[in-house]
Protein backbone atom coordinates (compact mmCIF):
# COMPACT_ATOMS: atom_id res chain seq x y z
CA UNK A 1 432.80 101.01 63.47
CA UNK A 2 430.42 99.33 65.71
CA UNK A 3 427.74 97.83 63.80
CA UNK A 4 424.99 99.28 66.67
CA UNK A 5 425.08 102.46 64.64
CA UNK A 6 424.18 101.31 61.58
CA UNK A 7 420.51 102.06 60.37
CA UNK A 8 419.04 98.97 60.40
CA UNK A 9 415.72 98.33 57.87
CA UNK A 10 412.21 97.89 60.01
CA UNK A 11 410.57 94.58 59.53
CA UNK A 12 408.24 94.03 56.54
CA UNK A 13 404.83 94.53 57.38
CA UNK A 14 403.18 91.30 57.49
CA UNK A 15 400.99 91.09 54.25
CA UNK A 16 397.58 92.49 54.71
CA UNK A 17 395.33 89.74 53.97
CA UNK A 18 392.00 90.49 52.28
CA UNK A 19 388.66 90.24 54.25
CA UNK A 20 386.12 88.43 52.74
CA UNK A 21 382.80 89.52 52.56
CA UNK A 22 380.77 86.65 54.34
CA UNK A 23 377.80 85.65 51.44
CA UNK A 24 374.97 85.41 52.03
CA UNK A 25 373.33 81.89 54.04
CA UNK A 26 371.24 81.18 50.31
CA UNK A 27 374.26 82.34 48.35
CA UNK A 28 376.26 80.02 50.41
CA UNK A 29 374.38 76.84 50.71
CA UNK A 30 371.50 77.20 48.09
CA UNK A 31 373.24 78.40 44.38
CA UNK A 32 375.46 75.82 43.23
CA UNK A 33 378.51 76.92 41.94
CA UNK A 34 378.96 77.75 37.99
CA UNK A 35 375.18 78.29 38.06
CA UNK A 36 375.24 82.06 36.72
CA UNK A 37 377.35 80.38 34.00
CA UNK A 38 375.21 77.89 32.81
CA UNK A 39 371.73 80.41 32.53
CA UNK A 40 374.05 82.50 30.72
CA UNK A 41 374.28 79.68 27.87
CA UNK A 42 370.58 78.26 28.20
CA UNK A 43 369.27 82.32 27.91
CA UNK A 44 371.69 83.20 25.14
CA UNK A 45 370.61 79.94 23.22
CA UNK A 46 366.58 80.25 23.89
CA UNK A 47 366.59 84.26 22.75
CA UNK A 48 368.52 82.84 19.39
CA UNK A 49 365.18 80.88 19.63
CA UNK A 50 363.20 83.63 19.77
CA UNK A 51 364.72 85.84 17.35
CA UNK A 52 364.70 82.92 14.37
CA UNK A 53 360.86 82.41 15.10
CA UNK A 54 360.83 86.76 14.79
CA UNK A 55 362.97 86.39 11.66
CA UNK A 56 360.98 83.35 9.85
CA UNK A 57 357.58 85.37 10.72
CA UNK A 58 358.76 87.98 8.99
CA UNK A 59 360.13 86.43 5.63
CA UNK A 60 356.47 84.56 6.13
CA UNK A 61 354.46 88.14 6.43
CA UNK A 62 353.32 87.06 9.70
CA UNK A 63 353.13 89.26 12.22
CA UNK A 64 356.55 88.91 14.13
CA UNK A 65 356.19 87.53 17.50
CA UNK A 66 351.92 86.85 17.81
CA UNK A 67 352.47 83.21 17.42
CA UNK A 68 354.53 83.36 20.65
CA UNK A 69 351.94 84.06 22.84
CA UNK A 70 348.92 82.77 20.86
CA UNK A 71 349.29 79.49 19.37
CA UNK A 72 346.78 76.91 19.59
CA UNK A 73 347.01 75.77 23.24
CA UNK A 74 347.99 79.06 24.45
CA UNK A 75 344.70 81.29 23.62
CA UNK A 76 342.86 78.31 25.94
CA UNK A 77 345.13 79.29 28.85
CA UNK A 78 344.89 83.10 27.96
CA UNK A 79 340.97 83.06 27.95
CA UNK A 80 340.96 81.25 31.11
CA UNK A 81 342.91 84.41 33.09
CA UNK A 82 341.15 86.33 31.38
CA UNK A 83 337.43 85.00 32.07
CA UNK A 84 337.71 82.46 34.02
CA UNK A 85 336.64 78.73 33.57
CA UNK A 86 333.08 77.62 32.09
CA UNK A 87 333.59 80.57 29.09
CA UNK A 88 334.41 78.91 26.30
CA UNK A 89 333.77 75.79 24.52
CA UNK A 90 334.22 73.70 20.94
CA UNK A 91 332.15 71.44 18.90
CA UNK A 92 334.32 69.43 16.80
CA UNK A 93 332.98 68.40 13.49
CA UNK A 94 332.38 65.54 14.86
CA UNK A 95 329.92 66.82 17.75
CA UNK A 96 332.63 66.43 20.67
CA UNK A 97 331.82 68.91 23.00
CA UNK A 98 335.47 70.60 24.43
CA UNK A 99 335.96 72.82 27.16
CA UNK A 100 338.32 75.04 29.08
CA UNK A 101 337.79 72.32 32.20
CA UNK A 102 340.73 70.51 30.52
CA UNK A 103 343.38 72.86 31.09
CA UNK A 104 344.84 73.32 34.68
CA UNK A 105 344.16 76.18 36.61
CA UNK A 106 348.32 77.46 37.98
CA UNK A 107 349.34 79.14 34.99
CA UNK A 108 346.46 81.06 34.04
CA UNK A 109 346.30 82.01 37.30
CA UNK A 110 349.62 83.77 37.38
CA UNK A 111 348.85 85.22 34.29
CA UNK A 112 346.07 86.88 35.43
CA UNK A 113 347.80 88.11 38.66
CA UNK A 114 350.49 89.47 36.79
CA UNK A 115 348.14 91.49 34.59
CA UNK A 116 345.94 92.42 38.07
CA UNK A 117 349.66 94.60 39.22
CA UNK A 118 350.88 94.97 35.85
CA UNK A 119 350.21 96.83 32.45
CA UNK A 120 351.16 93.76 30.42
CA UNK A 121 348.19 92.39 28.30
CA UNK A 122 347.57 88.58 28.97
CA UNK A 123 349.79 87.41 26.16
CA UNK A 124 352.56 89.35 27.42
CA UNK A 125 352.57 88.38 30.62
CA UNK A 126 352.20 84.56 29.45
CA UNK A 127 355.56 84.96 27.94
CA UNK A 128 357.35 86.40 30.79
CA UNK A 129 356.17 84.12 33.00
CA UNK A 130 357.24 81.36 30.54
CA UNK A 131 360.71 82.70 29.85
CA UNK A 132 361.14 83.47 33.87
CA UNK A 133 360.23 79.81 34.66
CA UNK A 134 362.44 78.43 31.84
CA UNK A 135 365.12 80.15 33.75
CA UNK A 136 364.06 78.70 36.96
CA UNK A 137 364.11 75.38 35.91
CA UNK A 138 367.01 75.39 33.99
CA UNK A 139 368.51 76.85 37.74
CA UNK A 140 367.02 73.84 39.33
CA UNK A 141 367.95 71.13 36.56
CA UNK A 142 371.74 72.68 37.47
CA UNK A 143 371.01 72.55 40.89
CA UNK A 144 369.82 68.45 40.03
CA UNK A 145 373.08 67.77 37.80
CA UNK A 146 375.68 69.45 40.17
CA UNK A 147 374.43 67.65 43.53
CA UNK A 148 375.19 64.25 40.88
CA UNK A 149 378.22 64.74 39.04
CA UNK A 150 379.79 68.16 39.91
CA UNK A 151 379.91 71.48 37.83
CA UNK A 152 380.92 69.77 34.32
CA UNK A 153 378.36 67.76 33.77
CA UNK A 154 375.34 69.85 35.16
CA UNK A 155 376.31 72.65 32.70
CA UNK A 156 376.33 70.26 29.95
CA UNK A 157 372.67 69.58 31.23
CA UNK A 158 371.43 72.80 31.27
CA UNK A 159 373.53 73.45 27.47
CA UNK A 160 371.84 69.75 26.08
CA UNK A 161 367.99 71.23 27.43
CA UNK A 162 368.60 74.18 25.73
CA UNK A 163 369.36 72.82 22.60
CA UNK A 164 366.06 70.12 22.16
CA UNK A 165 364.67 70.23 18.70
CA UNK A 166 360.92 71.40 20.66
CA UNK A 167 362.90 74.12 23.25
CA UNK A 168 361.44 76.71 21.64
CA UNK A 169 358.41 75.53 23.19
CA UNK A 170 360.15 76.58 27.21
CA UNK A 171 359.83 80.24 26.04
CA UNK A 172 356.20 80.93 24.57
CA UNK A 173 352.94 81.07 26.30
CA UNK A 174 352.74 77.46 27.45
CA UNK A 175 352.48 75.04 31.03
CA UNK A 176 355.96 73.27 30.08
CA UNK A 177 358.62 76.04 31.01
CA UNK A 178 356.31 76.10 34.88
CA UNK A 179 355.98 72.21 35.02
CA UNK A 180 359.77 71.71 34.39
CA UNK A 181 360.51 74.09 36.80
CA UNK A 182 358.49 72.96 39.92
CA UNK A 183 359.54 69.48 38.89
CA UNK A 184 363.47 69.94 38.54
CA UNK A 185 363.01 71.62 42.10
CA UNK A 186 360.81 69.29 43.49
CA UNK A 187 363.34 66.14 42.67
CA UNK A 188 366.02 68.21 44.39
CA UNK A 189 364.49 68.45 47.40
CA UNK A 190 364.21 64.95 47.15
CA UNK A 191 367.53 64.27 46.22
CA UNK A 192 368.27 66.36 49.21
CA UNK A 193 365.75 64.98 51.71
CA UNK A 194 363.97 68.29 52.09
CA UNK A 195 360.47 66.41 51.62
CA UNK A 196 358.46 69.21 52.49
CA UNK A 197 359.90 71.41 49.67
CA UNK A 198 359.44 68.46 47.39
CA UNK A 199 355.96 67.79 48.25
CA UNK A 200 354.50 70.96 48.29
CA UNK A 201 356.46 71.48 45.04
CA UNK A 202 355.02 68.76 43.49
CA UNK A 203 351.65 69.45 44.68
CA UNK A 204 352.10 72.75 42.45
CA UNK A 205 353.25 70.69 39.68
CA UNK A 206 350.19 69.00 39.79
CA UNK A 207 348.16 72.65 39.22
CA UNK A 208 349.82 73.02 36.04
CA UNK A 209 349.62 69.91 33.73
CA UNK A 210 347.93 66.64 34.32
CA UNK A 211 351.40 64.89 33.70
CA UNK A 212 351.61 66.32 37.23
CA UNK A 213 350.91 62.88 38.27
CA UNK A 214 354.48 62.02 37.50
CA UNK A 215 356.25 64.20 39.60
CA UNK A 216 353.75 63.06 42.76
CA UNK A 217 354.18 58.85 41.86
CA UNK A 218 358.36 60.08 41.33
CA UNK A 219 358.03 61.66 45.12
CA UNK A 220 356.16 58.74 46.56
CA UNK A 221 357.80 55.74 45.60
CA UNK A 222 361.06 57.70 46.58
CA UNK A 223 359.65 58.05 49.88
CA UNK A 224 358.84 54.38 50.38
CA UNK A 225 362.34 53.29 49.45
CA UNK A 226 363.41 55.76 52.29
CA UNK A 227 361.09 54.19 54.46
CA UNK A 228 362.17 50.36 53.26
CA UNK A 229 365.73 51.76 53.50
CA UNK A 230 365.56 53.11 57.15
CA UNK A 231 363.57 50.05 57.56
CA UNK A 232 360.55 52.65 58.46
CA UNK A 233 363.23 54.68 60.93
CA UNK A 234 361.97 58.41 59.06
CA UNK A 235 361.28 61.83 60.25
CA UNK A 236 357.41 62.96 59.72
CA UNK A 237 358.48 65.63 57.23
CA UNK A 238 358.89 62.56 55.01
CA UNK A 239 355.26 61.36 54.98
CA UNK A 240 353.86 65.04 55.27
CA UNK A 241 355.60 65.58 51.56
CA UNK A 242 354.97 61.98 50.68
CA UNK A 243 351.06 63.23 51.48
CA UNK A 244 351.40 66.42 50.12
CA UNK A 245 352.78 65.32 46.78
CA UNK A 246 349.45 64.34 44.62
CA UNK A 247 347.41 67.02 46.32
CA UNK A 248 347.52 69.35 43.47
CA UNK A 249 346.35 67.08 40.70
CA UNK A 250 344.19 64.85 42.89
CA UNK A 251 342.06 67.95 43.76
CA UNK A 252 342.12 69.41 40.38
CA UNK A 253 340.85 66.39 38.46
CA UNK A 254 337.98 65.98 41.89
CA UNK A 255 336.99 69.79 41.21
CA UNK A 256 336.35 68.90 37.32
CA UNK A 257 334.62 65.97 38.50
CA UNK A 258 332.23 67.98 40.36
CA UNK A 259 331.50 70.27 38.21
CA UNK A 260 330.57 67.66 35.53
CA UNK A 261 328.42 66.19 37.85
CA UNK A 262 330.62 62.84 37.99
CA UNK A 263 333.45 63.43 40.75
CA UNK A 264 335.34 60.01 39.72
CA UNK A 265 335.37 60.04 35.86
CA UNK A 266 334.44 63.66 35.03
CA UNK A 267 337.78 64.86 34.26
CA UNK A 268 338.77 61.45 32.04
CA UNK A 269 335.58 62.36 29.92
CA UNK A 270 336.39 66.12 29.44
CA UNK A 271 339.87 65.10 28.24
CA UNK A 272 338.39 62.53 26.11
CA UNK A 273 336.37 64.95 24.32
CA UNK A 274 339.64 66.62 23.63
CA UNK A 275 341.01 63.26 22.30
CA UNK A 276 343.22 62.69 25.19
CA UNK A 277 343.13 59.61 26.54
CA UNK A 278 345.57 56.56 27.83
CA UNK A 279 344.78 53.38 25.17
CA UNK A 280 348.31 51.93 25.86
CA UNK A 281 350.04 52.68 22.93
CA UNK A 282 346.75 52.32 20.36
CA UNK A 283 346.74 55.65 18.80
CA UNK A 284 351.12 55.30 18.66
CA UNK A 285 350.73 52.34 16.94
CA UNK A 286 348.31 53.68 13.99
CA UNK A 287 349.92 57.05 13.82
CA UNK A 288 353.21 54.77 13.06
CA UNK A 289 351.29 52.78 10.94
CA UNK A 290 349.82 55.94 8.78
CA UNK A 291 353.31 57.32 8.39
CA UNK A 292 354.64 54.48 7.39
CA UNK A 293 352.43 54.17 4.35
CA UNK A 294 351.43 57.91 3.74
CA UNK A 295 354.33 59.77 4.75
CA UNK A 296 353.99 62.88 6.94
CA UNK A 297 356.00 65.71 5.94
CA UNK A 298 358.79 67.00 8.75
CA UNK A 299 357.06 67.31 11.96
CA UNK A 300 355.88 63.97 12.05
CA UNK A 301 359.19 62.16 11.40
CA UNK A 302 361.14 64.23 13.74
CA UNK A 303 358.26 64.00 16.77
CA UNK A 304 358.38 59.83 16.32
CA UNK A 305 362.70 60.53 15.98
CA UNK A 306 362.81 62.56 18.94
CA UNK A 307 359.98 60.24 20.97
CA UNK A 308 362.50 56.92 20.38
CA UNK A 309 365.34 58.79 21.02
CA UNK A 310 364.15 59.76 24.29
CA UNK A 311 363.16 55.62 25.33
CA UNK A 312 366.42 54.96 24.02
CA UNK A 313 368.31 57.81 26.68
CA UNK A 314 365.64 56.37 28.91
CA UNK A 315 367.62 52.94 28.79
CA UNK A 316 370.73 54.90 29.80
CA UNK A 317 369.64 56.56 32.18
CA UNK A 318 368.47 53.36 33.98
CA UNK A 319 372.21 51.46 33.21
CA UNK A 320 373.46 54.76 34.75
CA UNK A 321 372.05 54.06 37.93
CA UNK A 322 370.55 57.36 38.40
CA UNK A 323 368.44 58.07 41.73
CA UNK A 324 364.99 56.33 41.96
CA UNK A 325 363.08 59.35 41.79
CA UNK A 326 364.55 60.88 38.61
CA UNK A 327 364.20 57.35 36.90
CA UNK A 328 360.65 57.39 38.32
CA UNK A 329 359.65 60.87 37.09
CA UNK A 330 361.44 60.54 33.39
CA UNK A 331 359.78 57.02 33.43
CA UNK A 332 356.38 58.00 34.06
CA UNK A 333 356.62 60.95 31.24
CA UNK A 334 357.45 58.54 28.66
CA UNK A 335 354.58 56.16 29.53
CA UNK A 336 352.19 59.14 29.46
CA UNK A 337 353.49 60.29 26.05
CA UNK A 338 353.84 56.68 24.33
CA UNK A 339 350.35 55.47 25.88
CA UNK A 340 348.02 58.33 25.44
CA UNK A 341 346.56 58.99 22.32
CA UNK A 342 346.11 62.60 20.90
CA UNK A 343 348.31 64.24 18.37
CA UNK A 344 351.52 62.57 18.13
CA UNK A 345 353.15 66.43 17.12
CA UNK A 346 352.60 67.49 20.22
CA UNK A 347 354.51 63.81 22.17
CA UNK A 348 357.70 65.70 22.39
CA UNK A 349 356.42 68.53 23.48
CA UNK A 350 355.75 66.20 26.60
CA UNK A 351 358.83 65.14 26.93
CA UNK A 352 360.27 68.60 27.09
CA UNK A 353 360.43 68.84 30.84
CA UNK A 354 361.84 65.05 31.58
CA UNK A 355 365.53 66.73 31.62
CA UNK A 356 367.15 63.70 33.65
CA UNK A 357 367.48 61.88 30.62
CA UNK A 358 369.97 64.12 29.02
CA UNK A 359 371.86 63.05 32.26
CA UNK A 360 373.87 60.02 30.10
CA UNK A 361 374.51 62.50 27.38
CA UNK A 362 375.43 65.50 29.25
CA UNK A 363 378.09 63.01 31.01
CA UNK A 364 379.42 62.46 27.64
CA UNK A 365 379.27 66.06 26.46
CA UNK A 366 381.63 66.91 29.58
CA UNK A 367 384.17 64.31 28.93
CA UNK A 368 384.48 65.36 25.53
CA UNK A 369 384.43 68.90 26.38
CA UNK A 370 387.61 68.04 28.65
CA UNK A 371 389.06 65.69 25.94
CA UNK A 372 388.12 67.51 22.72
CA UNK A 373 387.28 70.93 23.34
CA UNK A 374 386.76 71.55 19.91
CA UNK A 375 384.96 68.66 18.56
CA UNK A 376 382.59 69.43 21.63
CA UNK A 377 382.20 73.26 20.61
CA UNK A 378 381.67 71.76 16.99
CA UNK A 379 379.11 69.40 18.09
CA UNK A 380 377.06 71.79 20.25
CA UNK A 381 376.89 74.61 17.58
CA UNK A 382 375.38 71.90 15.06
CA UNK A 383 372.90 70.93 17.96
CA UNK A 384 372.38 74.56 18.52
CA UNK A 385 371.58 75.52 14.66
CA UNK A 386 369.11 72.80 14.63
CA UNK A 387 367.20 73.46 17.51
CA UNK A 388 367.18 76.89 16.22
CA UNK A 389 365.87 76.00 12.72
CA UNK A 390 363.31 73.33 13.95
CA UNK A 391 361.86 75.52 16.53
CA UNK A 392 360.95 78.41 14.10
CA UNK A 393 359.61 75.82 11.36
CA UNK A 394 357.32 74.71 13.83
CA UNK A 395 356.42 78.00 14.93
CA UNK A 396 356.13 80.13 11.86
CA UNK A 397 355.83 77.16 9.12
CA UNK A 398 354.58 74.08 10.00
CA UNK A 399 350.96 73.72 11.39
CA UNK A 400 350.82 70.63 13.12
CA UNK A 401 349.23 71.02 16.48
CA UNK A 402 352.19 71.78 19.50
């Protein structure tokens, strides 16, 4: 029988590939990879946070989440969007004379839009603009960590900030959660030679918290070693963020000035009044000296503990040969906090948004996590119950000054 007359079986059908759907330019080029990952951990974590301060106010009689929004600091900020500067004042018992001028003007200012288009009262919009720029900067210390070492160890970064004893602090109605944020983003743009972003990000910085110098010196000394580097071959978007950078605070600290009546050294005698001051160290040394002899209950041991700890990942982070301008930035912070005087409860409150120098230890928190998956898992819960405990003591329990 001749073969030809056979039914012979059609060709396969080539396989039909799937299309896919083209994202989106920012999706593409601007969210690292992992990102949605790493919130998830650092959100989960810091509403723990929240609930154990809700939980310890509670067993306390307090009333369950007031001390979120209005804790010392915090009703300063929420007077200011809600009358404006030159309202309110204190006389210390000692006859220093304090006033709102020593609180910067970005935050309160959001506040008060957000309650201009919102029904939220003041406090409650404090706290979501807190929690929403905790997010952001945890997005942008990700975005910092990945463009470094990859997806490992900038989700370890994000998981380490999450877990400082003082990260409570990222999600109630204070400047840190805003600083960090414009800071972390303002470094990447660095780090990615997007100067404009980084100066007019910085600028901002500068609105929020007079440690808003250290982002604009971490931005300008990066831009001379460009220049040195390119042996001064740079585009003028360089110098325009280079320019740009200490706008914020420089104009701030001018417009206190001014109002005092002493452009140059109004500002340093408003936040003297407050007890704020840089004496190199002075005030460190006798508050070390006074809890050496006298003791000082929890907060004060754990601030000093977390303040060396932090020179000590400082040291790392310089053998780690980390970019200039995050050494800069995390370099500056820790002068500010170990040479200005003022209550040393609040120093690591300071250091909350210097996240490059959990860099080292979020390198180490990867490898294990590759090595020793549970020893890692172990290690992080035991950091995470801490941070959890700590946070709500010195919310609901302790009062020490934040």
């Amino acid at each position: 029988m001749s073969t030809s007359s056979v039914p012979r079986p059609e060709p396969a059908a080539p396989a039909r590939q799937r299309r896919r759907v083209p994202l989106p330019r920012i999706a593409r080029r601007g969210v690292p990879e992992g990102v949605l990952a790493a919130l998830a951990l650092f959100t989960a974590v810091r509403l723990a946070g929240i609930l154990a301060v809700v939980l310890a106010n509670g067993l306390r009689g307090h009333p369950l989440v007031r001390n979120l929004a209005h804790s010392w600091d915090s009703r300063w900020y929420l007077h200011i969007a809600d009358r404006g500067y030159g309202h309110l004042i204190y006389i210390t018992p000692d006859g220093a004379v304090q006033t709102d001028w020593a609180f910067f003007p970005l935050y309160p200012a959001l506040i008060r839009a957000l309650t201009t288009v919102s029904p939220l009262t003041p406090g409650q919009a404090g706290m979501v603009l807190a929690g929403a720029a905790a997010l952001a900067a945890a997005c942008g210390a990700y975005a910092v960590g990945h463009h470094l070492y990859g997806r490992g160890v900038a989700t370890a970064l994000v998981a380490l900030w999450a877990v400082l004893p003082h990260a409570v602090e990222l999600t109630i109605a204070y400047t840190e959660s805003l600083f960090a944020a414009l800071a972390a983003w303002s470094l990447y743009g660095v780090l990615k030679g997007r100067w404009l972003w980084a100066g007019s990000l910085a600028a901002l910085a500068g609105l929020v918290r007079p440690s808003g110098f250290a982002v604009a010196v971490a931005v300008a000394l990066a831009a001379v070693h460009e220049v040195l580097r390119r042996r001064g071959r740079v585009p003028a978007r360089l110098w325009a963020g280079a320019v740009l950078a200490p706008l914020g605070w420089l104009g701030y600290v001018l417009w206190v000035g001014t109002r005092t009546g002493d452009p140059l050294g109004g500002y340093l005698e408003v936040q003297s009044a407050w007890g704020s001051r840089f004496d190199f160290g002075a005030g460190a040394l006798r508050f070390l000296r006074a809890l050496l002899l006298h003791g000082g209950g929890l907060v004060y041991p754990a601030a000093l503990l977390i303040v060396a700890t932090s020179v000590l990942l400082f040291a790392l982070l310089c053998l780690d040969r980390a970019p200039l301008v995050l050494v800069v930035y995390a370099g500056v912070l820790i002068l500010l906090a170990l040479g200005g005087s003022g209550s040393f409860s609040s120093k690591p409150r300071f250091l909350l948004p210097a996240f490059p120098l959990l860099i080292p230890a979020a390198r180490a928190l990867a490898r294990s996590w590759r090595l020793h998956p549970a020893q890692a898992v172990c290690l992080y819960g035991a950091l995470a119950a801490a941070s959890l405990g700590f946070g709500a003591y010195v919310l609901a329990v302790a009062h020490s000054p934040l």
